[in-house]
Protein backbone atom coordinates (compact mmCIF):
# COMPACT_ATOMS: atom_id res chain seq x y z
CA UNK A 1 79.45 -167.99 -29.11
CA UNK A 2 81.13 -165.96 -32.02
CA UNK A 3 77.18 -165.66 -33.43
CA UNK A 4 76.54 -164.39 -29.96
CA UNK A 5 79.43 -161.59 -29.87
CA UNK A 6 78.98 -160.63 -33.16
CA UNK A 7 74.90 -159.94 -32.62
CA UNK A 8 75.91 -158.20 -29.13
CA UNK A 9 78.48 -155.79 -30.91
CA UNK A 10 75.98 -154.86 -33.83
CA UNK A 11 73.47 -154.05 -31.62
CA UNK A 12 76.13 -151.70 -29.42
CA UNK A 13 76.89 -150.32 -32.35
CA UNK A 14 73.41 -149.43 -33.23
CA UNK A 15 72.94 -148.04 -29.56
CA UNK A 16 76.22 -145.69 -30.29
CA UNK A 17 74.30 -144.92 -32.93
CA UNK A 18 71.34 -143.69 -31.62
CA UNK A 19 73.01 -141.85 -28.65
CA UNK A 20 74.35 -139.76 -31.44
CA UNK A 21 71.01 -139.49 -32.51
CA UNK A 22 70.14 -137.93 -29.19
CA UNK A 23 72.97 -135.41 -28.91
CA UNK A 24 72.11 -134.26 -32.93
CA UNK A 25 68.23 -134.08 -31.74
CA UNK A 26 68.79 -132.41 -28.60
CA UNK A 27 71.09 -129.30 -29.64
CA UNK A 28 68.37 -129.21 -32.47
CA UNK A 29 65.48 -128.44 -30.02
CA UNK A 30 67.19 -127.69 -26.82
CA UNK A 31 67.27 -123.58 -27.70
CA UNK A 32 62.74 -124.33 -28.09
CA UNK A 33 63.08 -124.61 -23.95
CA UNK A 34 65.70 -121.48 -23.85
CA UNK A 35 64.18 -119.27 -26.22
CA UNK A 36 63.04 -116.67 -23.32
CA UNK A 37 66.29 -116.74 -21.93
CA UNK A 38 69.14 -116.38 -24.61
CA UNK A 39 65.91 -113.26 -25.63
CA UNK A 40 66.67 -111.96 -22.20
CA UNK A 41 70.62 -112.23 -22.21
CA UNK A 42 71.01 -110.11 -25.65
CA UNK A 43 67.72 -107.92 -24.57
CA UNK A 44 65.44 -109.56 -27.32
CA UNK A 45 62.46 -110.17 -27.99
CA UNK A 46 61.52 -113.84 -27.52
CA UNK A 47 60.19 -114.03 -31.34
CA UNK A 48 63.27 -112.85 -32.36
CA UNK A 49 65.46 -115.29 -31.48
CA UNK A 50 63.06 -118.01 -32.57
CA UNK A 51 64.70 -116.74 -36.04
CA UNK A 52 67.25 -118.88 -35.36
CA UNK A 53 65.37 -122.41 -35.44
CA UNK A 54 64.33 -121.23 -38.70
CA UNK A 55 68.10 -120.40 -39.87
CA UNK A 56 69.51 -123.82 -38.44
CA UNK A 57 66.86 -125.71 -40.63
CA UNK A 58 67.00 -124.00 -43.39
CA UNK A 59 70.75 -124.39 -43.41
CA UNK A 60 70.54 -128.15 -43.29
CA UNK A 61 67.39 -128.15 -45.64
CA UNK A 62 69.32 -126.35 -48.56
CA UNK A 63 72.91 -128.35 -47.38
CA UNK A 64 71.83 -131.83 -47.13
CA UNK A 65 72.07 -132.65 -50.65
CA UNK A 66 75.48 -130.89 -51.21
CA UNK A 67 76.99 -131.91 -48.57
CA UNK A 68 75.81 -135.46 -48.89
CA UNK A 69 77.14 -135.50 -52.81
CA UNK A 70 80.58 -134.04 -51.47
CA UNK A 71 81.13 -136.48 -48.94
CA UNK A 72 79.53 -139.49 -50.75
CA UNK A 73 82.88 -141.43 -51.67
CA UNK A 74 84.63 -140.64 -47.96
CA UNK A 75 84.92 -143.61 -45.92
CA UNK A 76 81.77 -143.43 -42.81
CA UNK A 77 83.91 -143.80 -39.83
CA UNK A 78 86.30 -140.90 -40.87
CA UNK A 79 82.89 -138.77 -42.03
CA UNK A 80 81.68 -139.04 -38.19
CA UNK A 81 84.54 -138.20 -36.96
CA UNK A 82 85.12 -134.79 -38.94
CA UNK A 83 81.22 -134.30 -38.13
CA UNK A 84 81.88 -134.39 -34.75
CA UNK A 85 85.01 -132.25 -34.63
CA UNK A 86 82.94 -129.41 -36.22
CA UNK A 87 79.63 -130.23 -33.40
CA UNK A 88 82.45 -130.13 -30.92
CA UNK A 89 83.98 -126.68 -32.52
CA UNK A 90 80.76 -124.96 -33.38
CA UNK A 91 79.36 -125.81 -29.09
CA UNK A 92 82.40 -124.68 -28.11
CA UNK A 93 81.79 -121.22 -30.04
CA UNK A 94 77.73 -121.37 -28.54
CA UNK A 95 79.35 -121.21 -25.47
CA UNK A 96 81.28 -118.24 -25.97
CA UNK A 97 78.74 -116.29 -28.14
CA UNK A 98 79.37 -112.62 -27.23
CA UNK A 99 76.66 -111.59 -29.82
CA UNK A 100 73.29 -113.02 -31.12
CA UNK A 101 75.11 -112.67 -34.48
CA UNK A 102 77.77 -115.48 -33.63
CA UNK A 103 75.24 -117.11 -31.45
CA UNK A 104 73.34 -117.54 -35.03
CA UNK A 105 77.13 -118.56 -36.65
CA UNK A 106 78.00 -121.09 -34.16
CA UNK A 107 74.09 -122.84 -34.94
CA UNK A 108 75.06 -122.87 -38.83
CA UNK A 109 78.70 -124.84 -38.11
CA UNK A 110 76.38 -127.17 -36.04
CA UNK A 111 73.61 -127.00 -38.43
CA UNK A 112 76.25 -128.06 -41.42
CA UNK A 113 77.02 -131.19 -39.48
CA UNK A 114 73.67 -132.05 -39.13
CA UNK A 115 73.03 -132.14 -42.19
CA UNK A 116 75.43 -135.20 -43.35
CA UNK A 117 75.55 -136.71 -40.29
CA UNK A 118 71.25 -137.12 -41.03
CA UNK A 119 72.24 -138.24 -44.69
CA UNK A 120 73.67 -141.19 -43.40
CA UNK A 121 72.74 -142.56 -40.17
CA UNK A 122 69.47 -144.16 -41.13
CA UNK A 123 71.56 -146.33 -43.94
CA UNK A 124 74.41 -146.76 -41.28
CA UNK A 125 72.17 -148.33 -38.50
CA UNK A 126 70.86 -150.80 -41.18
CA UNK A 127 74.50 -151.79 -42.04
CA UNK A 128 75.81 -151.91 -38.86
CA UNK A 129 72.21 -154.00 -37.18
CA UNK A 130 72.23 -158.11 -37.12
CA UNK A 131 70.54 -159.51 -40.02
CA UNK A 132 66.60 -159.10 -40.46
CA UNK A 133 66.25 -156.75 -37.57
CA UNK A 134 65.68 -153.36 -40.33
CA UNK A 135 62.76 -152.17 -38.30
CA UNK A 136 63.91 -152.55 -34.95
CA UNK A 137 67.36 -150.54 -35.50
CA UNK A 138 65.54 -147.60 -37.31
CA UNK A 139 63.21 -147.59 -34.17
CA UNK A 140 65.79 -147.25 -31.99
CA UNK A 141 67.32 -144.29 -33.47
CA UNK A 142 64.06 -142.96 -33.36
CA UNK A 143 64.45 -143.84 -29.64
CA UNK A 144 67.61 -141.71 -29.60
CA UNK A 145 65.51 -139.15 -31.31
CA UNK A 146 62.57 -139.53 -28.84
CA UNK A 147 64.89 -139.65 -25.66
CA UNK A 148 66.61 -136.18 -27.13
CA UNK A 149 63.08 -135.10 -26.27
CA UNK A 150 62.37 -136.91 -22.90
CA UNK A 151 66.31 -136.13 -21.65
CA UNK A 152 67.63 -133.47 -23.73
CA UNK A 153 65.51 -130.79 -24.09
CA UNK A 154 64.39 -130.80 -20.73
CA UNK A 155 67.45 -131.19 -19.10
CA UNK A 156 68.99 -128.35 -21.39
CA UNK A 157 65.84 -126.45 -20.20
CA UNK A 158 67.08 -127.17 -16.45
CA UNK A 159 70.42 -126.33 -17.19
CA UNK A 160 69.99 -123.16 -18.58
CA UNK A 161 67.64 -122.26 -15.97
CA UNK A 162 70.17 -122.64 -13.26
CA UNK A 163 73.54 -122.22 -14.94
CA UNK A 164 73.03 -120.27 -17.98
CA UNK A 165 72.32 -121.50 -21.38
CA UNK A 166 75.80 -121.53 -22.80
CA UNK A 167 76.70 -124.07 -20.17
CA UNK A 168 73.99 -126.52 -22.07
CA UNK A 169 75.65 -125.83 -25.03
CA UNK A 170 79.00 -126.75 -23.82
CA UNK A 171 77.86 -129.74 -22.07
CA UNK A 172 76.70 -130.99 -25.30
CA UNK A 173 79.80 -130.10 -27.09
CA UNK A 174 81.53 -132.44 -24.66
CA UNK A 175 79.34 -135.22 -24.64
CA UNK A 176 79.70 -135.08 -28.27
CA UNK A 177 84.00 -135.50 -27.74
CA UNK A 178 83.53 -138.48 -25.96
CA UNK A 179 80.99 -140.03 -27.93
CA UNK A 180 82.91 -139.63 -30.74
CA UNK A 181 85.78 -141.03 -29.44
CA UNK A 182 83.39 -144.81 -28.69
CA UNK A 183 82.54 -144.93 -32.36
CA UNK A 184 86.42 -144.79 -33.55
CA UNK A 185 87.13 -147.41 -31.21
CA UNK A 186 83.88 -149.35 -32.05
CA UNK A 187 82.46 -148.91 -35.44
CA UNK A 188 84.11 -150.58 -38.48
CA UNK A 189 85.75 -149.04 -41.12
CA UNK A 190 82.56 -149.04 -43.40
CA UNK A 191 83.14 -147.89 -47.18
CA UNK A 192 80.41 -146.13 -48.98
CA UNK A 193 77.55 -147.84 -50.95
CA UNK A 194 74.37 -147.52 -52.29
CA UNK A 195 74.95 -143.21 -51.85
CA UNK A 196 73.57 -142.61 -55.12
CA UNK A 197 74.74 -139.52 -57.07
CA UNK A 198 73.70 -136.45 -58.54
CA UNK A 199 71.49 -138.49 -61.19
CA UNK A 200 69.77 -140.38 -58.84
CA UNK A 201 67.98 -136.87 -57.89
CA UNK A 202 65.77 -136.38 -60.80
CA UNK A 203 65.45 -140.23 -60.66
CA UNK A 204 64.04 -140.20 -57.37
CA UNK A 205 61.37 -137.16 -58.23
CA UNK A 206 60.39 -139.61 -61.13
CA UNK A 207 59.21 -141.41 -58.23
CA UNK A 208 55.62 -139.82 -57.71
CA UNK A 209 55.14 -142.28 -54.78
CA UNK A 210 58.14 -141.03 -53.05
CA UNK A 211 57.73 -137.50 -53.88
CA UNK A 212 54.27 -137.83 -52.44
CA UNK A 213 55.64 -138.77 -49.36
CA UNK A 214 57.81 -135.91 -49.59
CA UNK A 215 54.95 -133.54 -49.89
CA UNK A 216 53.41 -135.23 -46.88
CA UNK A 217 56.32 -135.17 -45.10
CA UNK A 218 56.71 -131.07 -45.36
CA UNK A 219 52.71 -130.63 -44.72
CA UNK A 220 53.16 -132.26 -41.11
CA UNK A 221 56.13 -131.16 -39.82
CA UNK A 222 55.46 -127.43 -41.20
CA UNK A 223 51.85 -128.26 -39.29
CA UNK A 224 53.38 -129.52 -35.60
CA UNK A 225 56.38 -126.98 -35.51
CA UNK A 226 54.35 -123.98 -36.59
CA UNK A 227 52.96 -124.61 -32.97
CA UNK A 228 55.49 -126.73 -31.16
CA UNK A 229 58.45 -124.14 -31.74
CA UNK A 230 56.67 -121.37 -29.80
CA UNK A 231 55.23 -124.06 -26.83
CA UNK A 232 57.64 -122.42 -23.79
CA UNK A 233 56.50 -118.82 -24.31
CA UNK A 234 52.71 -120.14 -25.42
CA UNK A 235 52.27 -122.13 -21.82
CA UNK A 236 53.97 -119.01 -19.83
CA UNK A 237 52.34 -115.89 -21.98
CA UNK A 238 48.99 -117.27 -23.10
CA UNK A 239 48.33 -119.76 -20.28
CA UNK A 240 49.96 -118.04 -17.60
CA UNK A 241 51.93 -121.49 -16.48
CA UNK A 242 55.07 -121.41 -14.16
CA UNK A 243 58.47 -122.68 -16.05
CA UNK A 244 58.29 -125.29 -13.99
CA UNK A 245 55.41 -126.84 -15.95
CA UNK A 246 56.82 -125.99 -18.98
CA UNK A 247 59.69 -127.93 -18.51
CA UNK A 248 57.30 -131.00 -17.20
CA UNK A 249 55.63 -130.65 -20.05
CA UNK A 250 58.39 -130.94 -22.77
CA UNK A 251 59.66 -133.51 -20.61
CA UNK A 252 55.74 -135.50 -20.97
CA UNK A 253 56.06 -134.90 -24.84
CA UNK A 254 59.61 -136.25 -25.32
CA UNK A 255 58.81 -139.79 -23.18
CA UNK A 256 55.25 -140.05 -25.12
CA UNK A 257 57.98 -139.68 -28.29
CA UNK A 258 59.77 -143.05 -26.83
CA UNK A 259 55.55 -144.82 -26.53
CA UNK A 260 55.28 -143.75 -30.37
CA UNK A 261 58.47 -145.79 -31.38
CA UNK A 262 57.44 -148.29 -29.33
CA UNK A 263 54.01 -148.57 -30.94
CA UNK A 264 55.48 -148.10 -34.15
CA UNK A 265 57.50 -151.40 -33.30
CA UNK A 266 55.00 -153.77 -32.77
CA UNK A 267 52.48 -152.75 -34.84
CA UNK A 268 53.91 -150.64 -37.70
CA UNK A 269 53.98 -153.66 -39.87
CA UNK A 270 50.37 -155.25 -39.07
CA UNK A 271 48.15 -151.73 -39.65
CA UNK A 272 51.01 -149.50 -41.68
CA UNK A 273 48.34 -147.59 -42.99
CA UNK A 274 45.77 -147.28 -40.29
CA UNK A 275 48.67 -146.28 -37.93
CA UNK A 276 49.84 -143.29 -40.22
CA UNK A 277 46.60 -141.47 -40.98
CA UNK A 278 45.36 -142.26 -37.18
CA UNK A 279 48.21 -140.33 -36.39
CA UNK A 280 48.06 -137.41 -38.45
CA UNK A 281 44.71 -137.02 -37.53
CA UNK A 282 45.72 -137.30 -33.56
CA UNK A 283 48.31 -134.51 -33.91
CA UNK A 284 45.96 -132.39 -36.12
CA UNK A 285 43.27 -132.60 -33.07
CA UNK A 286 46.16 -132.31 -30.52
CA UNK A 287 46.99 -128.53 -32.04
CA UNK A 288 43.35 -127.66 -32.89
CA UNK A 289 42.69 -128.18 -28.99
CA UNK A 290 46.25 -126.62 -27.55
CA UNK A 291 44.48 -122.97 -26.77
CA UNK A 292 41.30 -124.56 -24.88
CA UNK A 293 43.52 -127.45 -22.91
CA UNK A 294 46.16 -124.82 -22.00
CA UNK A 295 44.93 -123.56 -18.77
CA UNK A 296 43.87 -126.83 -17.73
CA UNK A 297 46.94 -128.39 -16.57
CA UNK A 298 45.92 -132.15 -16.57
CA UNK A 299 44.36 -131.58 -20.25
CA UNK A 300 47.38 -129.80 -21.78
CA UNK A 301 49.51 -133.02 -20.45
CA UNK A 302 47.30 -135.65 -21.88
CA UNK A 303 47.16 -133.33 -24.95
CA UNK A 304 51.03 -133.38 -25.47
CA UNK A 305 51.32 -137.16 -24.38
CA UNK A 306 49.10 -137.89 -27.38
CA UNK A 307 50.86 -135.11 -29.65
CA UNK A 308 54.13 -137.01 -28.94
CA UNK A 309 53.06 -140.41 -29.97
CA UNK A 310 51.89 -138.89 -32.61
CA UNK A 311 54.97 -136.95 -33.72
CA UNK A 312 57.12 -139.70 -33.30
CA UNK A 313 54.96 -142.50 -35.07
CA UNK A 314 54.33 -140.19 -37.96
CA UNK A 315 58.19 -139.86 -38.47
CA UNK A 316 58.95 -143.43 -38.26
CA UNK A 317 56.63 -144.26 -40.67
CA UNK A 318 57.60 -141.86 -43.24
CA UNK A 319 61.27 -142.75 -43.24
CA UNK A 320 60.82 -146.73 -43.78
CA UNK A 321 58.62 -145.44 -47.05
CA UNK A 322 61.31 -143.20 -48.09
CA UNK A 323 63.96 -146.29 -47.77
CA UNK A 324 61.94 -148.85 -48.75
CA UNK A 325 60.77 -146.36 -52.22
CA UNK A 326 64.80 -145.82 -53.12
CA UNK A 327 66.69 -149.28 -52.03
CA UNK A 328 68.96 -148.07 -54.62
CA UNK A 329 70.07 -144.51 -53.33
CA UNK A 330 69.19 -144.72 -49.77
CA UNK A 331 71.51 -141.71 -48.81
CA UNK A 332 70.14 -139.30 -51.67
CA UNK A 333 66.48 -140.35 -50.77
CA UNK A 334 67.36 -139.81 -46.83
CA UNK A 335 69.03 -136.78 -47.76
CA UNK A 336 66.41 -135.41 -49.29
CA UNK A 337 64.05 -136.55 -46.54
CA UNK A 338 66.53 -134.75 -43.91
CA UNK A 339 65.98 -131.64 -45.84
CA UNK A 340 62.50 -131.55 -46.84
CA UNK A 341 62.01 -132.44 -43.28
CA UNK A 342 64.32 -129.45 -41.81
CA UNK A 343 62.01 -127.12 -44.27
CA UNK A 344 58.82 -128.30 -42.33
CA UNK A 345 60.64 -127.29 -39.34
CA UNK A 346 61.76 -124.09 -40.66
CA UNK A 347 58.35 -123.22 -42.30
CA UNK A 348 56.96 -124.03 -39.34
CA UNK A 349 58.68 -122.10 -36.35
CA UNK A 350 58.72 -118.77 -39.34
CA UNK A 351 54.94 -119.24 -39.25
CA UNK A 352 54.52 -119.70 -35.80
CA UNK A 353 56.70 -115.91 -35.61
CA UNK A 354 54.63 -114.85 -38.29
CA UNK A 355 51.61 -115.65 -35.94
CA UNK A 356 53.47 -114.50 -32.88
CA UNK A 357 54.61 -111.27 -34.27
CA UNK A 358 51.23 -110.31 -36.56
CA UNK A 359 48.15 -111.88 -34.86
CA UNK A 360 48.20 -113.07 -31.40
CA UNK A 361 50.57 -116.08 -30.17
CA UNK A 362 47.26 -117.44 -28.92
CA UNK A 363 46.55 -118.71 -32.93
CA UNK A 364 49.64 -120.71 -33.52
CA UNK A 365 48.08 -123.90 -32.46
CA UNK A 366 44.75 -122.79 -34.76
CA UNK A 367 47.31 -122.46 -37.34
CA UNK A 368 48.92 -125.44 -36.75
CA UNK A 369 45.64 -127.35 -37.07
CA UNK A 370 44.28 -126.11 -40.54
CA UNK A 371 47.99 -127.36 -42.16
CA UNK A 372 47.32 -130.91 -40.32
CA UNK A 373 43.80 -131.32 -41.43
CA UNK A 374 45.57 -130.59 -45.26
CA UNK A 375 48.21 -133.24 -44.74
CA UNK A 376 45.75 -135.84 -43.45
CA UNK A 377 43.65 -135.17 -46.53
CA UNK A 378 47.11 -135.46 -48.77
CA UNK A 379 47.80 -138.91 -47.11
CA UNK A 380 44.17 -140.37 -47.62
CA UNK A 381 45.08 -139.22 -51.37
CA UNK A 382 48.31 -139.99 -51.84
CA UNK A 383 47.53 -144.01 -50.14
CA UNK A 384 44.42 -144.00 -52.87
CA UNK A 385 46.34 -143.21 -55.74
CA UNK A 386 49.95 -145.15 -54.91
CA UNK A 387 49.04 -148.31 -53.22
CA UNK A 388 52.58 -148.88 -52.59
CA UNK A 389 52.47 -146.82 -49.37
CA UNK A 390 50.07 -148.42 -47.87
CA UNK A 391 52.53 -150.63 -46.68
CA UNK A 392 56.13 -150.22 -44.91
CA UNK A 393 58.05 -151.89 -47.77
């Protein structure tokens, strides 16, 4: 019976872990569905304020490390906590925002926390998960992740719509309160370990495997956000759809997300290969495709179905590699990930206002596209030459 409890409250524990997961991923990508209006409310220009999805990932791209490094010998119970004090804090100034400017400020206070609180969890939810069960508690924070998608952004999207987008800020600042008031009753006091330390950077880039992946890993999300960033005022400028569908459409892409872990779950470990590069190449075909499936309204939602289980299975992947390359600084090598992984997205949405602002928003899927067909060529190299990631570890 104690067995029994004990399994019970690590898998709670995981769950916790991946709601936070969802409130993290959905503040991240909840301004992609509110883009047009936070433009319209400080009389923008809608590729203006996608600056600031560039701004929030570059600030936890370049911050990740630091912060990590600074907070590596502080206790992980009392490091969520503070982390979620300054989400709470930073929402709470998003919802007051009487200028783009602070608008921008409150993002980086959130951004900041994001950055640590990324660091860690992947390493946490191992800790905290019953014995031998690795793969399943990394996919479901990847659930959280995928939900964030499914609920969150969506839901945001609705939100704003109705009541304003501050009050979707706010709402997340308070979910965030509460949630972090369940993990101080419910996690353990966990100590750190295995963090690594400054030296275990250049250690890890002596890792060409794992920098590989690295490289791979900044290829395909620079590839999927240089279109996916700019997907609410694509599908209502360029394919002349209500914002109505848009929001059925982010809402199609998120639960596809939630498909991808699944698949990632059962098979991941049979065809860890097969599964990666299929993927890369679905996503790549998914964003070569966007502008001809766009007026078609049943193509563009079997296009984003796929382009989510594609997404989501590509990211999975890539982070078992990265742990199961540096069992020996797991929060330096998932730092870095976090990072690298926030530059893809801010390459990404700056390209896709590059395109926007330059060429024609029509070409950000095009764009898109030719950076996926170069990752899915650096994958097919990179599983030649280190046959070490040809597996999950």
């Amino acid at each position: 019976m104690q067995t029994s409890v004990s399994r019970k409250t690590a898998w709670l524990r995981v769950v916790l872990l991946a709601v936070a997961a969802f409130i993290f991923n959905t503040t991240e990508f909840v301004p992609v569905g509110l883009l047009s209006d936070i433009a319209a409310s400080f009389s923008m220009e809608t590729p203006e304020v996608g600056i600031m999805l560039t701004i929030y990932a570059w600030v936890v791209a370049l911050m990740s490390l630091p912060l990590m490094l600074a907070t590596r010998n502080i206790e992980r119970r009392l490091l969520l906590t503070v982390l979620f004090l300054l989400f709470t804090l930073s929402h709470i100034l998003s919802l007051l925002a009487w200028s783009f400017p602070v608008l921008v400020l409150s993002r980086i206070g959130i951004a900041l926390a994001h950055a640590i609180f990324w660091s860690i969890t992947a390493s946490l939810a191992i800790r905290v998960a019953p014995a031998g069960k690795k793969t399943q508690a990394l996919s479901m924070l990847a659930t959280g992740t995928a939900l964030a998608m499914v609920l969150g952004v969506p839901i945001g999207r609705i939100i704003g719509q109705y009541l304003g987008w501050r009050i979707t800020f706010g709402m997340i600042g308070a979910s965030a309160l509460v949630l972090m008031l369940m993990l101080i009753k419910l996690l353990p006091k966990l100590p750190s370990e295995h963090t690594g330390s400054l030296s275990s950077v250049p250690m890890l880039f002596r890792r060409p495997a794992l920098v590989g992946m690295y490289l791979l890993v900044t290829l395909v999300v620079t590839a999927h956000y240089t279109a996916y960033s700019y997907i609410e005022p694509f599908m209502q400028v360029i394919a002349s759809q209500g914002e109505n569908f848009t929001t059925f459409l982010l809402l199609i892409f998120g639960t596809a997300g939630i498909v991808g872990s699944i698949i990632f779950s059962l098979l991941g470990n049979r065809f860890p290969s097969a599964l990666l590069l299929s993927a890369i190449g679905l996503i790549t075909l998914c964003m070569g495709l966007l502008l001809f499936a766009a007026v078609h309204p049943v193509a563009v939602s079997v296009l984003c179905v796929v382009w989510g289980m594609g997404m989501m299975t590509i990211g999975l992947a890539m982070q078992v590699r990265v742990l199961s390359l540096a069992p020996d600084a797991t929060d330096v090598a998932m730092s870095l990930f976090s990072g690298i992984y926030n530059i893809g997205i801010g390459a990404g949405a700056l390209l896709g206002n590059q395109v926007s602002l330059h060429f024609k928003m029509a070409d950000v899927g095009n764009v898109g596209a030719i950076l996926g067909l170069l990752a899915l060529f650096w994958c097919i190299f990179i599983f030649r030459r280190y046959p070490q990631l040809r597996s999950n570890g």
